[in-house]
C-alpha atoms as a PDB file:
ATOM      1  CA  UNK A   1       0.000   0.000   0.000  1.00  0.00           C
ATOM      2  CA  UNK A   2       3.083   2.696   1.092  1.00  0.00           C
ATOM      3  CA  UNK A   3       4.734   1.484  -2.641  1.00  0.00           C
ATOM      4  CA  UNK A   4       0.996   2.218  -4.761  1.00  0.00           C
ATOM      5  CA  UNK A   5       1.008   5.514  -2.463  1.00  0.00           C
ATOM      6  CA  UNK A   6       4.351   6.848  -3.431  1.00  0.00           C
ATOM      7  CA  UNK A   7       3.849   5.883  -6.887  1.00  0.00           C
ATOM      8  CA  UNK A   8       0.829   7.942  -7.067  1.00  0.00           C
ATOM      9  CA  UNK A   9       2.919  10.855  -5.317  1.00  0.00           C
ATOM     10  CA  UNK A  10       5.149  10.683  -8.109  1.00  0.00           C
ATOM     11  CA  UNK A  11       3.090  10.677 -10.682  1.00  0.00           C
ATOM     12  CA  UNK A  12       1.260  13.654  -9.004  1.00  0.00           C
ATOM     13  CA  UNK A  13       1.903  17.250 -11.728  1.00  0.00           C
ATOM     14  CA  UNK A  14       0.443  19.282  -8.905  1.00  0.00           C
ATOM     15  CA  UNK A  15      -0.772  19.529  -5.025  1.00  0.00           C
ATOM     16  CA  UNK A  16      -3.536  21.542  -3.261  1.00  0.00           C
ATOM     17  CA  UNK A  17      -2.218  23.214  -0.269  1.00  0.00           C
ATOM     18  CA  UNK A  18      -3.240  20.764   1.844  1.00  0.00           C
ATOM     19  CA  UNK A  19      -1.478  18.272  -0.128  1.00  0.00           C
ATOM     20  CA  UNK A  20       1.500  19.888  -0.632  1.00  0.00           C
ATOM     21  CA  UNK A  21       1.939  20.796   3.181  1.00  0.00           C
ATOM     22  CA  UNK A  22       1.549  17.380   3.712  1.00  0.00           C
ATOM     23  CA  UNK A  23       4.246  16.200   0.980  1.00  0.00           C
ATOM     24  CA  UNK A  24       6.812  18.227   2.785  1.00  0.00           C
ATOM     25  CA  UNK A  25       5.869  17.788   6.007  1.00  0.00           C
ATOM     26  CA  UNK A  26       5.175  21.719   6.787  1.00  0.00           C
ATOM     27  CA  UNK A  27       2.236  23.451   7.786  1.00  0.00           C
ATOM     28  CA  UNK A  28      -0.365  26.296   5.925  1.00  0.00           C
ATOM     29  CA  UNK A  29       1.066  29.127   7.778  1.00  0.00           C
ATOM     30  CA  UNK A  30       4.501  28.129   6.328  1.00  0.00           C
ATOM     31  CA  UNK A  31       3.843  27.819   2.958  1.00  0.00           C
ATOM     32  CA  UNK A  32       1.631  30.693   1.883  1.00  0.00           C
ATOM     33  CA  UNK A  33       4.505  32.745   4.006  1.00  0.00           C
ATOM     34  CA  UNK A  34       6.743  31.013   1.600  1.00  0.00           C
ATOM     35  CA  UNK A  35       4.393  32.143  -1.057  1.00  0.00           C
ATOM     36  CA  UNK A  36       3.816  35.572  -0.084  1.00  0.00           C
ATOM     37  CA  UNK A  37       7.234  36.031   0.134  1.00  0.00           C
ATOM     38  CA  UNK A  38       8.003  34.803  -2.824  1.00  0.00           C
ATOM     39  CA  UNK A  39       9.899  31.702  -2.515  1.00  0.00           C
ATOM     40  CA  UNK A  40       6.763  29.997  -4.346  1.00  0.00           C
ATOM     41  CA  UNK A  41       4.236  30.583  -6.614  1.00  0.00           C
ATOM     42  CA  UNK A  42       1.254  29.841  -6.922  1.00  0.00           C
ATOM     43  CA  UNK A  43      -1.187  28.518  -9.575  1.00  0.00           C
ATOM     44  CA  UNK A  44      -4.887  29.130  -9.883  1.00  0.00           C
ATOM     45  CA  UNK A  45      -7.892  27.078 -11.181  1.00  0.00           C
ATOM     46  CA  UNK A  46     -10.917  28.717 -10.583  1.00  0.00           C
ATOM     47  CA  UNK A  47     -10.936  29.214  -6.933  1.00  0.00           C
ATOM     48  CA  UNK A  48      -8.579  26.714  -6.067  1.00  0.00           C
ATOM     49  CA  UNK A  49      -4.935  27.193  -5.805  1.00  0.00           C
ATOM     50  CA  UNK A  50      -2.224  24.605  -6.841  1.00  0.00           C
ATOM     51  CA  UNK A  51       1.516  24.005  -6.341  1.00  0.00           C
ATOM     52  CA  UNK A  52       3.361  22.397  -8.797  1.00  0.00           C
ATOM     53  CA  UNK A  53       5.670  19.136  -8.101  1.00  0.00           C
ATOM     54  CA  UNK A  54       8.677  20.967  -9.364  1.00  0.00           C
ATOM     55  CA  UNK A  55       7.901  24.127  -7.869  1.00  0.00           C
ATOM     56  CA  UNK A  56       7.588  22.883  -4.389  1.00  0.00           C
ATOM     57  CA  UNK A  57      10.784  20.185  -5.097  1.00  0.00           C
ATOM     58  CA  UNK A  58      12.543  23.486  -6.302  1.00  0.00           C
ATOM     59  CA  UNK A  59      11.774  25.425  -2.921  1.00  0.00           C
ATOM     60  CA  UNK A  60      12.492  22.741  -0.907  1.00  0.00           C
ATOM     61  CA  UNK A  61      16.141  22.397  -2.838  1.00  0.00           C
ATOM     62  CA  UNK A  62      16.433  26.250  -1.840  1.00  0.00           C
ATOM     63  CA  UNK A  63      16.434  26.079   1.818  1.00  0.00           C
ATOM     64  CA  UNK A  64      19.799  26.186   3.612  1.00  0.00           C
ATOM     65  CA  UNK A  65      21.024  23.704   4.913  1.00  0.00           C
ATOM     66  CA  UNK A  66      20.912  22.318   8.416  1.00  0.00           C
ATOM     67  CA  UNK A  67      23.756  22.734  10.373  1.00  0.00           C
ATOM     68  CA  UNK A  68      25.183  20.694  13.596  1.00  0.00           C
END
């Protein structure tokens, strides 16, 4: 069942908010400060707003990195 899910996570173009906060383990608050500051955008369908795979695999390449 994990394998068919991560399959499906793969094959996934683009995430709702709720998805996406939940594919990189962060929370709303987080990510639409990411987005208002800029550090991801933001796609629209109607009322309903989208991150794409590589945009959100993009931002998470971004942040620094941790240190000891």
């Amino acid at each position: 069942m994990a394998e068919a899910a991560r399959r499906d996570q793969a094959d996934t173009l683009a995430y709702s908010v709720q998805e996406a906060c939940r594919a990189c383990g962060i929370g709303k608050t987080t990510l639409y400060a990411a987005i208002k500051a800029g550090h991801l955008t933001p796609r629209k369908l109607g009322t309903k707003t989208l991150i794409l795979r590589r945009d959100l695999e993009g931002f998470l390449e971004r942040l620094p990195q941790a240190t000891e």
